[in-house]
Structures are given as C-alpha cells and as structure tokens.
N, C-alpha and C. Protein backbone atom coordinates (compact mmCIF):
# COMPACT_ATOMS: atom_id res chain seq x y z
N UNK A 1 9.42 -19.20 -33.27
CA UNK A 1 8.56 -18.90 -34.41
C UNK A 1 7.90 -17.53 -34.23
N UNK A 2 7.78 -16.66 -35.14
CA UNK A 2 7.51 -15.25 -35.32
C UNK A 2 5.55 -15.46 -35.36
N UNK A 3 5.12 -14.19 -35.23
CA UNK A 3 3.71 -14.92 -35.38
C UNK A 3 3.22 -13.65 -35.76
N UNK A 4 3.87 -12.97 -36.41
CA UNK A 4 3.93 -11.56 -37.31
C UNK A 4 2.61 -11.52 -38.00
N UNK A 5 2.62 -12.68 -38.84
CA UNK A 5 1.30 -12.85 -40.10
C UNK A 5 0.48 -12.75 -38.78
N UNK A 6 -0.22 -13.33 -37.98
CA UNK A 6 -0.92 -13.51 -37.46
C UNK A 6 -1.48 -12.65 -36.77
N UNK A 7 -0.27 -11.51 -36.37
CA UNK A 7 -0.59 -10.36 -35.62
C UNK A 7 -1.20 -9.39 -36.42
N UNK A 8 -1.00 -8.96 -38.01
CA UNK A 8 -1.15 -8.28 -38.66
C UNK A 8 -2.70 -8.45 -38.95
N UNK A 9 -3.06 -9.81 -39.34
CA UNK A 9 -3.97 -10.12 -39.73
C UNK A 9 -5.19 -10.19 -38.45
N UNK A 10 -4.69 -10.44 -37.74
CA UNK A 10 -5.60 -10.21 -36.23
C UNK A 10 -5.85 -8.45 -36.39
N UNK A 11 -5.00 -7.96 -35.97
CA UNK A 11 -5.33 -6.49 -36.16
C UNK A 11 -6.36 -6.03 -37.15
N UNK A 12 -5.61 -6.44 -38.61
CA UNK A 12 -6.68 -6.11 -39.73
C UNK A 12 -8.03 -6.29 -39.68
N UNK A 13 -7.92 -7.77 -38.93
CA UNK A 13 -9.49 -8.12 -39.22
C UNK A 13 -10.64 -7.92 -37.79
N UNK A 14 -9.35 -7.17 -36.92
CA UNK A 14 -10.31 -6.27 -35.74
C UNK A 14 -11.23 -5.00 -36.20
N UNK A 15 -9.76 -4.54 -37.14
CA UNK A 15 -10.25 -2.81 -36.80
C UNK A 15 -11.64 -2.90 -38.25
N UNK A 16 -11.87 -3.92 -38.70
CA UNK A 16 -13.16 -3.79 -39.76
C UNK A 16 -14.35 -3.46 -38.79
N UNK A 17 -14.15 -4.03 -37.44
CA UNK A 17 -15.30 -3.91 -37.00
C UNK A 17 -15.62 -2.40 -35.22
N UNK A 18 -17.06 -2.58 -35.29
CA UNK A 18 -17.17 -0.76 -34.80
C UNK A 18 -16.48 -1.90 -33.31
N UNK A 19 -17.18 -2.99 -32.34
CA UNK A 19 -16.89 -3.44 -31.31
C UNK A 19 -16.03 -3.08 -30.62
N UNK A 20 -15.93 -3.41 -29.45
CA UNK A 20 -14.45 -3.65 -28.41
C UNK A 20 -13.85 -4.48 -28.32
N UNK A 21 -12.96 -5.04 -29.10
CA UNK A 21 -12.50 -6.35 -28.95
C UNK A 21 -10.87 -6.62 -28.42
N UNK A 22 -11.10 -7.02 -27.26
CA UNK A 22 -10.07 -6.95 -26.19
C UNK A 22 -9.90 -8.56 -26.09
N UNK A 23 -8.12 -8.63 -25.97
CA UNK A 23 -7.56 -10.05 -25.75
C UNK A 23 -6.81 -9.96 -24.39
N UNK A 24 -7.35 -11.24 -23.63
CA UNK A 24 -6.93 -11.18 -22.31
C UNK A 24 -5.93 -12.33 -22.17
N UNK A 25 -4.81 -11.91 -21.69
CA UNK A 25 -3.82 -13.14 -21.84
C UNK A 25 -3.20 -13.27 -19.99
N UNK A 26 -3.71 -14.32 -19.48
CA UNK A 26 -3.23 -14.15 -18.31
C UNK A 26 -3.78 -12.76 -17.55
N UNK A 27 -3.04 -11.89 -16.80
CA UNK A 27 -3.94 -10.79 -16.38
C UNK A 27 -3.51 -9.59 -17.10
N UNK A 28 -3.12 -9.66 -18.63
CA UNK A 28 -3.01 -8.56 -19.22
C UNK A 28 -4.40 -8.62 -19.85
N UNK A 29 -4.81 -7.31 -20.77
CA UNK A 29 -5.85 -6.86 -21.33
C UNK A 29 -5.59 -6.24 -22.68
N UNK A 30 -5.38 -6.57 -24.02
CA UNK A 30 -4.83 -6.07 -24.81
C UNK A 30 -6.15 -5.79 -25.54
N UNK A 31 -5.98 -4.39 -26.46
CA UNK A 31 -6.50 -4.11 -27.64
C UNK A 31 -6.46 -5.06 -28.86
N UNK A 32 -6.95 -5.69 -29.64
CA UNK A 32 -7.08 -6.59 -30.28
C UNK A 32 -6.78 -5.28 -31.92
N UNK A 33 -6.93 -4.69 -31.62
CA UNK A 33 -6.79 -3.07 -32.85
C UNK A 33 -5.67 -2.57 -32.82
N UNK A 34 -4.74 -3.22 -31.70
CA UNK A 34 -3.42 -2.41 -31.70
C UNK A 34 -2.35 -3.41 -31.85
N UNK A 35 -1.70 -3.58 -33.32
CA UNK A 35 -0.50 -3.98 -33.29
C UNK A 35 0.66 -4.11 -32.52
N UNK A 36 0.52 -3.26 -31.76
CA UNK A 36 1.97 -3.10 -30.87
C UNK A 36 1.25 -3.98 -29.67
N UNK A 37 0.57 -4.01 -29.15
CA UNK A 37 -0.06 -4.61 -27.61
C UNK A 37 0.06 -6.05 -27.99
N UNK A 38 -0.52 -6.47 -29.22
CA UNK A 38 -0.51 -7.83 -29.75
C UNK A 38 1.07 -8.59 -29.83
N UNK A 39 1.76 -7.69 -30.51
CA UNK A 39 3.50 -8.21 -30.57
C UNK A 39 3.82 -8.10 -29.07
N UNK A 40 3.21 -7.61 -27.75
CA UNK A 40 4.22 -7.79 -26.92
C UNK A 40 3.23 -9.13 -26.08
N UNK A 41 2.16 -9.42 -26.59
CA UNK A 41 1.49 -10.69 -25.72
C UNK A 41 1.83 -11.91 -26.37
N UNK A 42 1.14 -11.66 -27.80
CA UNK A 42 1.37 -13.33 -29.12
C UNK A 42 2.39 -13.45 -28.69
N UNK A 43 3.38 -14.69 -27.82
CA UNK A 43 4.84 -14.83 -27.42
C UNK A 43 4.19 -16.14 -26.79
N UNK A 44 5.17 -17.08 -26.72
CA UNK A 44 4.88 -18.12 -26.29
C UNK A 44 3.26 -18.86 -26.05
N UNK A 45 3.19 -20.16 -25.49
CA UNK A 45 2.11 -20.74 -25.99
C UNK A 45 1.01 -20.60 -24.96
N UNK A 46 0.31 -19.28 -24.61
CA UNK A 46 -0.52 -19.00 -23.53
C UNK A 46 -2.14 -19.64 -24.43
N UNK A 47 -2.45 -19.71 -23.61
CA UNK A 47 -3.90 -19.56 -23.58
C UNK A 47 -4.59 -18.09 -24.03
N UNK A 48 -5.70 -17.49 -24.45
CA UNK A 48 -5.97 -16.33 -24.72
C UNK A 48 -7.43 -16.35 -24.33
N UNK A 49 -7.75 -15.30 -24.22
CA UNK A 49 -9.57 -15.22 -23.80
C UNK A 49 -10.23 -14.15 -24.58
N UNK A 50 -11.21 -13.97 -25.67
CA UNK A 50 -11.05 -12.90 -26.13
C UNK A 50 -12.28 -12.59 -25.84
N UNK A 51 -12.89 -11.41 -25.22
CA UNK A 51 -13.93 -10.50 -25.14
C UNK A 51 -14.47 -9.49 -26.40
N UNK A 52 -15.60 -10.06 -27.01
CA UNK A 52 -16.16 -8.96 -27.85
C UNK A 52 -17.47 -7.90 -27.31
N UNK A 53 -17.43 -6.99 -27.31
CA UNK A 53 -18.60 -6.11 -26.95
C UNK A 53 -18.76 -4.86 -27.69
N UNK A 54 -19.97 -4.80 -28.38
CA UNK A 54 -20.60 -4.12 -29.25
C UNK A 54 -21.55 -3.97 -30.58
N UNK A 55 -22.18 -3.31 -31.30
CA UNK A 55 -23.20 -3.51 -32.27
C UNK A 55 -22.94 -4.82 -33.28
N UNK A 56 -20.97 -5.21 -33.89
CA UNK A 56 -20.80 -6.09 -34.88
C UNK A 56 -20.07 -7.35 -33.97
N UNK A 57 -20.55 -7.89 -32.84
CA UNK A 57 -19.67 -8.44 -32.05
C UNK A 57 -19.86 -9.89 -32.32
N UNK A 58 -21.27 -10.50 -32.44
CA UNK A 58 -21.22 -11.92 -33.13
C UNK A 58 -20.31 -11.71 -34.13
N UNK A 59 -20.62 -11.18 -35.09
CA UNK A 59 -19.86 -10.96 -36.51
C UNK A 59 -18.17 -11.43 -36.20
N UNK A 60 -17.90 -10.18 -35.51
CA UNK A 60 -16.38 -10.20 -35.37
C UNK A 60 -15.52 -11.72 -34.46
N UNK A 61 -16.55 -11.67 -33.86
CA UNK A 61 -16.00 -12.87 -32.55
C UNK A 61 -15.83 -14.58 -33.59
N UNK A 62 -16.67 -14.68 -34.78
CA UNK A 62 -16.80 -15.64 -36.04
C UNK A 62 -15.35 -15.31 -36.78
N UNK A 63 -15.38 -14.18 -37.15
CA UNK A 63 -14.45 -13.85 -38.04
C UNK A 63 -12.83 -13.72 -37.26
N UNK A 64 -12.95 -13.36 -36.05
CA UNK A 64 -10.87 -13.14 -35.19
C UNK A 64 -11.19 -15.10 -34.95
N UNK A 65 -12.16 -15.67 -34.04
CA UNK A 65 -12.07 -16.84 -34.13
C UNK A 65 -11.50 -17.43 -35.19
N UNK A 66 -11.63 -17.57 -36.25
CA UNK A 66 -11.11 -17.87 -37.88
C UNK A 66 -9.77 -17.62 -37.98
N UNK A 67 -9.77 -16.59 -37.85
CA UNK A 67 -7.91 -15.95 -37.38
C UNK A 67 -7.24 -16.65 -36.55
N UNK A 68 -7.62 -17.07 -35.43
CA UNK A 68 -7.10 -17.59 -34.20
C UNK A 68 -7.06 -18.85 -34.51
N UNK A 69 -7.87 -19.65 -35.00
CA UNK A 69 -7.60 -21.03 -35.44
C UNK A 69 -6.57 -21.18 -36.56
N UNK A 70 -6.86 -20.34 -37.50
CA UNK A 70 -5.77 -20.21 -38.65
C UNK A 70 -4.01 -20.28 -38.21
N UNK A 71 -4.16 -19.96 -37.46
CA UNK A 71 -2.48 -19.29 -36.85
C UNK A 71 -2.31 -20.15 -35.68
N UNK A 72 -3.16 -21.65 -35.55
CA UNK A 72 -2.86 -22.08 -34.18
C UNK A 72 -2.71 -21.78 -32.80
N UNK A 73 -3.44 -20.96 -32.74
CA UNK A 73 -3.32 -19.98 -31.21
C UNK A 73 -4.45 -20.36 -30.29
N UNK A 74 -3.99 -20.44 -29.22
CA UNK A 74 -5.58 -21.49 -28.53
C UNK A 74 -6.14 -20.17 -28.28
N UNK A 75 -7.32 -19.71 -28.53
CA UNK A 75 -8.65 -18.31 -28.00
C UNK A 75 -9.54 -19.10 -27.43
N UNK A 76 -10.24 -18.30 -26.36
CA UNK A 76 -11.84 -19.01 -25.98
C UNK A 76 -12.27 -17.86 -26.35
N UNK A 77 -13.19 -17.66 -26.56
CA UNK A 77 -14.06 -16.64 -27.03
C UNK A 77 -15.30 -16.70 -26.27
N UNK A 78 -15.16 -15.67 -25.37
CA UNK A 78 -15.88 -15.73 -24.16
C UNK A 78 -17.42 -14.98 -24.77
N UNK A 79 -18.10 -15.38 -24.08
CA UNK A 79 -19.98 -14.58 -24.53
C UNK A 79 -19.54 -13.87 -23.44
C-alpha cells in the first residue's frame, strides 16, 4: 500500500507551521517539511516518534497528530 496521500498531506500540514517538526523512525531523523525524507521512511509498519519544537508547536503537534491518525500510522508525539 502506497501512503503517498499521507505523505503529501503530512508535509502540507507541516510546512503551515514556523516549528521544527522532526519524525524519528527507529534511529533515523526526518524533516516532517520534506517530502522526499518522508517517502523514504513512511514504508512499512514502524512505529514513529514525532518531536515538535517551537513558537506554533502545541498547535502543530494537534494538527500532524490528526494526520497521523487519519492515515493509520502509529506516532507518539513526544512533549
């Protein structure tokens, strides 16, 4: 299963915000803003950890959470 929508829309609904929002999959560290980093992690059924840090970071960490549930993807969304 492709998880394309999911990647796009993850991206989209990163780069709205000013934060750092980095997805940690195992001991990679991906940009959550960069399409390409996302297509080479979203792959099979990992676990994900996502780190937000910055001025809109509650905000955003509510809103990719939303994303991440939407698309079935397990996130913890670390404080």
């Amino acid at each position: 299963m492709s998880n394309n929508a999911a990647i796009v829309e993850l991206s989209q609904t990163a780069n709205k915000f000013r934060s750092s929002i980095v997805l940690q999959a195992e001991n990679k560290y991906i940009d959550v803003k960069s399409i390409l980093g996302l297509f080479t992690t979203l792959v099979g059924n990992h676990s994900y950890e996502l780190h937000v840090h910055g001025p809109d970071a509650e905000e955003a960490k509510k809103e990719l959470a939303a994303v991440f549930s939407k698309h079935n993807l397990n996130v913890k969304v670390v404080d």
